[in-house]
PDB file of N, CA and C in Angstrom:
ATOM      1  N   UNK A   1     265.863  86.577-161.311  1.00  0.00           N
ATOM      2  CA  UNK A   1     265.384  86.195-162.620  1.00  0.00           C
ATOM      3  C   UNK A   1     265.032  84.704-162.614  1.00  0.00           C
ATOM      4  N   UNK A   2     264.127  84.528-163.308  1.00  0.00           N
ATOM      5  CA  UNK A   2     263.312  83.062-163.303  1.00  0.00           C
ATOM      6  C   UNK A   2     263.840  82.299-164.081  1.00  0.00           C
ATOM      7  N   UNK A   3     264.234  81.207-164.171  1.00  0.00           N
ATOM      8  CA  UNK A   3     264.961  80.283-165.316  1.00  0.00           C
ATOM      9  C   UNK A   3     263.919  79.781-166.121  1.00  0.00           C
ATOM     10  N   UNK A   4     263.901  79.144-167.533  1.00  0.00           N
ATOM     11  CA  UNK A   4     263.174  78.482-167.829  1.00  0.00           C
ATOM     12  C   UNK A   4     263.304  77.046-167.783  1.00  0.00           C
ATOM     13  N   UNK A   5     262.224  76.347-167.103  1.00  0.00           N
ATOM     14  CA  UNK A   5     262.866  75.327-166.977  1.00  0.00           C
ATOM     15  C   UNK A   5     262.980  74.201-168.333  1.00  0.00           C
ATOM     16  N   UNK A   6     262.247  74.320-169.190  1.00  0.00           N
ATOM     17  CA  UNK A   6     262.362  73.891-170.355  1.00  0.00           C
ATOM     18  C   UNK A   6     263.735  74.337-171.539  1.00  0.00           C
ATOM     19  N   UNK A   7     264.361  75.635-171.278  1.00  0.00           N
ATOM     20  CA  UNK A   7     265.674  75.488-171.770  1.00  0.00           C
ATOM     21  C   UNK A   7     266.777  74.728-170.595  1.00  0.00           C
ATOM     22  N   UNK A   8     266.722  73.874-170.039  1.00  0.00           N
ATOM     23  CA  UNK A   8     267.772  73.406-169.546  1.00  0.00           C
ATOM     24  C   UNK A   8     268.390  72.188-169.788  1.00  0.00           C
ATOM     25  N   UNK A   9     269.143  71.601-170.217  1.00  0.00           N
ATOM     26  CA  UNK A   9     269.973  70.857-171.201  1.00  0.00           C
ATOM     27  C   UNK A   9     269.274  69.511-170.631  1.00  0.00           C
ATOM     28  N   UNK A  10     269.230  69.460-169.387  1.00  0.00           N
ATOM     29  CA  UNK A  10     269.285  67.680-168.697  1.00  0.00           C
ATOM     30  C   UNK A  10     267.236  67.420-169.000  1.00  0.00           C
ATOM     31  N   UNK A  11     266.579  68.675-169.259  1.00  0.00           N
ATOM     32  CA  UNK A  11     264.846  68.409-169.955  1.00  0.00           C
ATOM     33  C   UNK A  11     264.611  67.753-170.913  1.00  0.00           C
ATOM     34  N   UNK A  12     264.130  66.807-171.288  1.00  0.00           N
ATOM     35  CA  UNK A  12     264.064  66.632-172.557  1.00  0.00           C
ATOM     36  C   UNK A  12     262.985  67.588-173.062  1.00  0.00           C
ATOM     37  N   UNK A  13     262.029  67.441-175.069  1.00  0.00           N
ATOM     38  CA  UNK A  13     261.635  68.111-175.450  1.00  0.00           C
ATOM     39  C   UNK A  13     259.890  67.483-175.120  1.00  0.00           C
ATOM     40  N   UNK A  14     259.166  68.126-174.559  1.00  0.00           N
ATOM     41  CA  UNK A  14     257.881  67.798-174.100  1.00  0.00           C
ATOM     42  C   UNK A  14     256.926  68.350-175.212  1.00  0.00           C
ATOM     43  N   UNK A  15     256.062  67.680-175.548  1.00  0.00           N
ATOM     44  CA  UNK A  15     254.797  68.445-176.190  1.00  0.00           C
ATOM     45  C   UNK A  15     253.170  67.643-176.040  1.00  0.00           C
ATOM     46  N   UNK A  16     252.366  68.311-176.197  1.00  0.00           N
ATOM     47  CA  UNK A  16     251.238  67.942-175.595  1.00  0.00           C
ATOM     48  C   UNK A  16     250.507  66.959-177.196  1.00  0.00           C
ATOM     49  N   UNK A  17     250.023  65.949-177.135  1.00  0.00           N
ATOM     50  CA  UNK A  17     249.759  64.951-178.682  1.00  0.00           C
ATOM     51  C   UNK A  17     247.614  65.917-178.597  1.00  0.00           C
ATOM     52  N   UNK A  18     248.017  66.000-180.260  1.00  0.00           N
ATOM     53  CA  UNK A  18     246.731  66.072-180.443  1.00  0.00           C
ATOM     54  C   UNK A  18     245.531  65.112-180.162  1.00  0.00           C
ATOM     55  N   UNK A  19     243.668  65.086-180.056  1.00  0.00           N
ATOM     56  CA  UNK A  19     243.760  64.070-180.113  1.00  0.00           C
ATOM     57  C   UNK A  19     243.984  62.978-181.116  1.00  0.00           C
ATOM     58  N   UNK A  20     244.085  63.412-182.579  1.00  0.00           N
ATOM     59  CA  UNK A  20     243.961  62.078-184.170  1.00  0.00           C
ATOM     60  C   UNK A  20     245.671  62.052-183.623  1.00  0.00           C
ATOM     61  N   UNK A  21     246.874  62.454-182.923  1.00  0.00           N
ATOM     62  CA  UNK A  21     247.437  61.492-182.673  1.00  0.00           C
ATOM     63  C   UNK A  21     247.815  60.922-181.925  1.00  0.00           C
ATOM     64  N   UNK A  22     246.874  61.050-180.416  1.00  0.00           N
ATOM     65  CA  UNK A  22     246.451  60.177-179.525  1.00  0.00           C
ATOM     66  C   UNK A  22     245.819  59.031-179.860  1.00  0.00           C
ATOM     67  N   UNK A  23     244.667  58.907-181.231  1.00  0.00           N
ATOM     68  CA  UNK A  23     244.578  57.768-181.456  1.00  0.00           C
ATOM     69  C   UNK A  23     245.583  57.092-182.488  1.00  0.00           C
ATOM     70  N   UNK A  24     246.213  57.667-183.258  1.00  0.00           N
ATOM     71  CA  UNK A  24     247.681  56.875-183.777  1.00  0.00           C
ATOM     72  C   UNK A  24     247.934  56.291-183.005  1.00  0.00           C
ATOM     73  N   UNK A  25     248.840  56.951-181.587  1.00  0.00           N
ATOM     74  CA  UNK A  25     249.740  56.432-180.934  1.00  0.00           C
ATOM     75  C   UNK A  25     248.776  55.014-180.202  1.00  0.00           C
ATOM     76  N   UNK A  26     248.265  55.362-179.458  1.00  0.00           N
ATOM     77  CA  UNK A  26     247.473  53.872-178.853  1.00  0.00           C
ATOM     78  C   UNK A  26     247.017  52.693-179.929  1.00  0.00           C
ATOM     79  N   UNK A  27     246.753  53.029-181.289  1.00  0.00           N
ATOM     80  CA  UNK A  27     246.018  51.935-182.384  1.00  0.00           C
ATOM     81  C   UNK A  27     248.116  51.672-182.405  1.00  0.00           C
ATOM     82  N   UNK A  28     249.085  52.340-182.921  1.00  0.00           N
ATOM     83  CA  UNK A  28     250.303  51.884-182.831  1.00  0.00           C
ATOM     84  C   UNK A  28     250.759  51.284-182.117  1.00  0.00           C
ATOM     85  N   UNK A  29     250.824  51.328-180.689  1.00  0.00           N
ATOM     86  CA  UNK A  29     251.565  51.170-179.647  1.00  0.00           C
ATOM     87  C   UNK A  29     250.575  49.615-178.773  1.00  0.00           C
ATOM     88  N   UNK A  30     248.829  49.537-179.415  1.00  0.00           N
ATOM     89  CA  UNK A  30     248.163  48.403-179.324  1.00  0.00           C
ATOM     90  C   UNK A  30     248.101  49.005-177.458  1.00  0.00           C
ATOM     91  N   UNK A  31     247.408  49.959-177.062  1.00  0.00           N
ATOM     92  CA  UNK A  31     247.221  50.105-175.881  1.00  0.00           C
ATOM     93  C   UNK A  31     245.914  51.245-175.731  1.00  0.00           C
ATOM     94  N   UNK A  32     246.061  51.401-174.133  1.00  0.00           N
ATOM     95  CA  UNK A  32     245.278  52.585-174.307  1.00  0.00           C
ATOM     96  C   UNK A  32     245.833  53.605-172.962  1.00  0.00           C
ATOM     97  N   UNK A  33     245.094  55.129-173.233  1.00  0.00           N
ATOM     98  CA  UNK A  33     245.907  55.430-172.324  1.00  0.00           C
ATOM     99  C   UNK A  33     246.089  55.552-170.530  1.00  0.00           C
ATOM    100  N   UNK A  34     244.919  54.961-169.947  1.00  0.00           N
ATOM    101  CA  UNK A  34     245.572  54.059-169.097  1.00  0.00           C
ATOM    102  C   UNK A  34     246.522  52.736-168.536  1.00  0.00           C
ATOM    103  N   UNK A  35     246.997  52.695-169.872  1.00  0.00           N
ATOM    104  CA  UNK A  35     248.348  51.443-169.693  1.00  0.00           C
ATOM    105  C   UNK A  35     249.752  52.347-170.001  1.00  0.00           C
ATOM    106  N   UNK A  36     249.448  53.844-170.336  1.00  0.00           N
ATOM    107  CA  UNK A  36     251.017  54.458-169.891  1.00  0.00           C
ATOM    108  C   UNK A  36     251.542  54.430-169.040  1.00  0.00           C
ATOM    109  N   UNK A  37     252.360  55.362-168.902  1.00  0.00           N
ATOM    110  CA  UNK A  37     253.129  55.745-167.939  1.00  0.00           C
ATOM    111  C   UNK A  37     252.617  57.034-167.098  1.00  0.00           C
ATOM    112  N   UNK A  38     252.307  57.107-166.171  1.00  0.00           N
ATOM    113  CA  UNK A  38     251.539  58.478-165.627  1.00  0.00           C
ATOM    114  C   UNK A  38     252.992  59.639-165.400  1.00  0.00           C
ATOM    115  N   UNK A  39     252.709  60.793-165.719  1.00  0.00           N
ATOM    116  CA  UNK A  39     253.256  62.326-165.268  1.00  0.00           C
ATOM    117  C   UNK A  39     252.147  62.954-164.139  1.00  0.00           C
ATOM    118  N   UNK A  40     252.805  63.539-163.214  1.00  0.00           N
ATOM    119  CA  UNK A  40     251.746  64.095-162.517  1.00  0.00           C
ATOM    120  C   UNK A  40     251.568  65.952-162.845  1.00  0.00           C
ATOM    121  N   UNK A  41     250.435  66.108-162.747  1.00  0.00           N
ATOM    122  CA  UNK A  41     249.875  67.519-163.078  1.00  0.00           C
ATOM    123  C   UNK A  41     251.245  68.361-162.303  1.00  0.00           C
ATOM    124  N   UNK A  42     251.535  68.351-161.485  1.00  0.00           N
ATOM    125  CA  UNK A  42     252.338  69.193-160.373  1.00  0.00           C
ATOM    126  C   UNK A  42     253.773  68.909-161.017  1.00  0.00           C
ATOM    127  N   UNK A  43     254.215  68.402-162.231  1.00  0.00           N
ATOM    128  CA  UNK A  43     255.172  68.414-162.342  1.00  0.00           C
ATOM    129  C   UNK A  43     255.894  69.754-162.782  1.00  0.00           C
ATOM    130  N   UNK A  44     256.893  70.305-163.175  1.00  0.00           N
ATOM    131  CA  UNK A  44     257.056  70.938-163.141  1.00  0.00           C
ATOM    132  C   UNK A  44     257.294  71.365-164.734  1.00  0.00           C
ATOM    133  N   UNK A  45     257.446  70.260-165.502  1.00  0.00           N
ATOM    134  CA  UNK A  45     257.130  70.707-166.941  1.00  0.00           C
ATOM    135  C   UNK A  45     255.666  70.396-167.247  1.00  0.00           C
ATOM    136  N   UNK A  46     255.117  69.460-166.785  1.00  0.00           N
ATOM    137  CA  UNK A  46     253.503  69.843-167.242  1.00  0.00           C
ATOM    138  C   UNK A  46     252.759  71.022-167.215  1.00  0.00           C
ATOM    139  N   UNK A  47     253.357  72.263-165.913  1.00  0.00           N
ATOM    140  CA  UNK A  47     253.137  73.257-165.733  1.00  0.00           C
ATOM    141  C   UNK A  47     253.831  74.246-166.640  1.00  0.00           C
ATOM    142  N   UNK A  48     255.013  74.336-167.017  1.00  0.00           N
ATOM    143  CA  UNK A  48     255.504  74.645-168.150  1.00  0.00           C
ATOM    144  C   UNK A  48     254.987  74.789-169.316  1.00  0.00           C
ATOM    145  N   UNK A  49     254.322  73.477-169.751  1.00  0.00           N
ATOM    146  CA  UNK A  49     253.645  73.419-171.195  1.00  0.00           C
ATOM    147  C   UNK A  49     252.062  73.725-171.291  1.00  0.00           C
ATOM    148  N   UNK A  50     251.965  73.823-169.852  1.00  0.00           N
ATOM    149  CA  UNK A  50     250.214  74.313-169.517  1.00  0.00           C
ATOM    150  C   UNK A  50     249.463  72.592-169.920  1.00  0.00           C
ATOM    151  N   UNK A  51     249.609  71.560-169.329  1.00  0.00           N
ATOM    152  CA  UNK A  51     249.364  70.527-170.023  1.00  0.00           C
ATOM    153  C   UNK A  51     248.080  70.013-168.738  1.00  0.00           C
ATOM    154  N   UNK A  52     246.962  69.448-169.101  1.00  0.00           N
ATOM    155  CA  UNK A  52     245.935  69.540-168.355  1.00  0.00           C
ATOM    156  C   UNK A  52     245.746  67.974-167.827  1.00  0.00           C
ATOM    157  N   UNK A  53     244.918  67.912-167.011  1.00  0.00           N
ATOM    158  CA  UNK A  53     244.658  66.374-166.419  1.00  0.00           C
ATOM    159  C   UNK A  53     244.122  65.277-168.290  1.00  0.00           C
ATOM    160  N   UNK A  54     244.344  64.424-168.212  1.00  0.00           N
ATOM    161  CA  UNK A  54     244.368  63.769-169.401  1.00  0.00           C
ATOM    162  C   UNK A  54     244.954  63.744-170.650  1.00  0.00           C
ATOM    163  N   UNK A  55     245.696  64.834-170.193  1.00  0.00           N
ATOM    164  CA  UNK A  55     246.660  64.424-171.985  1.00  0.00           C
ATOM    165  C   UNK A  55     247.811  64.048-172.241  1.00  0.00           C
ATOM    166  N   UNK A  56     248.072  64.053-173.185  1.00  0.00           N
ATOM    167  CA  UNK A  56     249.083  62.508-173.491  1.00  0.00           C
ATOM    168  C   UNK A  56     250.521  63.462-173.771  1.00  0.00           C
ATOM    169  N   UNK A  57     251.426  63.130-173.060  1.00  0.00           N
ATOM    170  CA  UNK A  57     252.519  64.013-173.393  1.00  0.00           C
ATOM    171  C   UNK A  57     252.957  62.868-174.265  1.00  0.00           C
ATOM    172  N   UNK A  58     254.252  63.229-175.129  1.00  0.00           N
ATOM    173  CA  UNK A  58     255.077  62.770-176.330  1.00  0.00           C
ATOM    174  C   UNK A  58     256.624  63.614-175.728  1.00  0.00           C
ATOM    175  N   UNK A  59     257.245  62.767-174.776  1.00  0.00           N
ATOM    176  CA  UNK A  59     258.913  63.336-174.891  1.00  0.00           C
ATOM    177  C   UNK A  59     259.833  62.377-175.338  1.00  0.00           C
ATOM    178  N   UNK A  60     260.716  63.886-176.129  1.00  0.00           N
ATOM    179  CA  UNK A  60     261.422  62.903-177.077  1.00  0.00           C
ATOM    180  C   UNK A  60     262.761  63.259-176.417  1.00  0.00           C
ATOM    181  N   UNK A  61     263.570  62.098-176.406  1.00  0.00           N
ATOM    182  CA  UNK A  61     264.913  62.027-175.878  1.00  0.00           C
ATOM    183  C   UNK A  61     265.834  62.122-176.950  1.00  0.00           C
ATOM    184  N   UNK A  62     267.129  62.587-176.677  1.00  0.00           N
ATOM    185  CA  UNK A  62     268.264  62.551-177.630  1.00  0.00           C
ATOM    186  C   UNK A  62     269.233  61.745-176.430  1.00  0.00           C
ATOM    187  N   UNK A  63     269.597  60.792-177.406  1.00  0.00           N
ATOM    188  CA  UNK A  63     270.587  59.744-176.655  1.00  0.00           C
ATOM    189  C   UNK A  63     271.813  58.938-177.903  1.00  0.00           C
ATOM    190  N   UNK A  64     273.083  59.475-176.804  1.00  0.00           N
ATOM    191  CA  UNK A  64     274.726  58.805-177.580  1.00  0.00           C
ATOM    192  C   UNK A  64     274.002  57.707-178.006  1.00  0.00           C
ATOM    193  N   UNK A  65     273.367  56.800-177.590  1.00  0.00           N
ATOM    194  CA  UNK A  65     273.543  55.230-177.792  1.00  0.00           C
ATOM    195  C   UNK A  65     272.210  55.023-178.577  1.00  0.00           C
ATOM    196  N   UNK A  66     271.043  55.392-178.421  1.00  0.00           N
ATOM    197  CA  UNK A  66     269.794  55.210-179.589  1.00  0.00           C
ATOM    198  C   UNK A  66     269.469  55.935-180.382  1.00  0.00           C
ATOM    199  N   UNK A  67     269.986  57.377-180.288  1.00  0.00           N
ATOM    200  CA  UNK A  67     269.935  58.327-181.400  1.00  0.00           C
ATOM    201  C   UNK A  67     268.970  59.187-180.526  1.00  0.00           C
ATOM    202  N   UNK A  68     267.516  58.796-181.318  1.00  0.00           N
ATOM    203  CA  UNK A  68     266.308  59.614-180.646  1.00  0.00           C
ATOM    204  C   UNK A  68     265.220  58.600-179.958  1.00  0.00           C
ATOM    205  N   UNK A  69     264.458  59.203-178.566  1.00  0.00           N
ATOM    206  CA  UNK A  69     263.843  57.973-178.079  1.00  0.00           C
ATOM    207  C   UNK A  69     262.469  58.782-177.662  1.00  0.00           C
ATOM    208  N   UNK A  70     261.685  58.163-178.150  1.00  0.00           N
ATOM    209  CA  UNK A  70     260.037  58.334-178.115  1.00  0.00           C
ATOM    210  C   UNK A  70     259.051  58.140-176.694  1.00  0.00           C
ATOM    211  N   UNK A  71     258.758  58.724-176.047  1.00  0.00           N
ATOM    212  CA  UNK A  71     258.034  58.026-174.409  1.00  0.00           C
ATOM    213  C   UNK A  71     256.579  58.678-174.771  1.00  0.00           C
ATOM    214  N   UNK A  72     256.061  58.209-173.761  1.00  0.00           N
ATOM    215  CA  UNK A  72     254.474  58.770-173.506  1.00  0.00           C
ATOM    216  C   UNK A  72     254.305  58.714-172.450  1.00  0.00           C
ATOM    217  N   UNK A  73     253.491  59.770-171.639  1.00  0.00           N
ATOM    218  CA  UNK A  73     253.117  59.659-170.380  1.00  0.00           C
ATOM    219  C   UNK A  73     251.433  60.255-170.666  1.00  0.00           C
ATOM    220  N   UNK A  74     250.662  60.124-170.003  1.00  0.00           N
ATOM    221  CA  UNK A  74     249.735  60.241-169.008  1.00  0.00           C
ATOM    222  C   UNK A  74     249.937  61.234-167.853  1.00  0.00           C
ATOM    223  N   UNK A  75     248.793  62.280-168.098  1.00  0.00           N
ATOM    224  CA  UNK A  75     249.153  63.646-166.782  1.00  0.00           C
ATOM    225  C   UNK A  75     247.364  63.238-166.509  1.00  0.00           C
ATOM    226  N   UNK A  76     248.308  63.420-165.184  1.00  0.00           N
ATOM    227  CA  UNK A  76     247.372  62.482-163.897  1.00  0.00           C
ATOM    228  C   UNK A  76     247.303  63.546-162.419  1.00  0.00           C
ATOM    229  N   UNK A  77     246.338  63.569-161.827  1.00  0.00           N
ATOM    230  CA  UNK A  77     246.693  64.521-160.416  1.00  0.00           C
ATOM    231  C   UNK A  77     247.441  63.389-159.354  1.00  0.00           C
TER     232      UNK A  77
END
């Protein structure tokens, strides 16, 4: 039986940003999205979420010490 790898506790929660809030996030964040952080296509949750070369993931962390924490990556080959 196949696990999912997205229910597993140590994943955080991944989702793929539309684009109106792809441009939020960059007019917010005063960037663009080649100044993220790159994910590569072959990862193994990009494949998970079916997430394609150029789009902007949004994972959100749950953390003891900041509460909730916001990232962005860039899926890149």
């Amino acid at each position: 039986m196949k696990k999912d790898i997205l229910e597993h506790e140590l994943v955080p929660e991944h989702s793929i940003l539309s684009e109106s809030d792809k441009r939020k996030v960059f007019k917010d964040l005063d960037c663009n999205k080649n100044q993220l952080p790159k994910i590569k296509i072959t990862d193994p949750v990009v494949n998970a979420i079916d997430a394609k070369e150029g789009d902007v993931l949004q994972i959100t962390r749950k953390s003891d010490t900041a509460g909730i924490f916001i990232t962005y990556r860039l899926v890149e080959s």
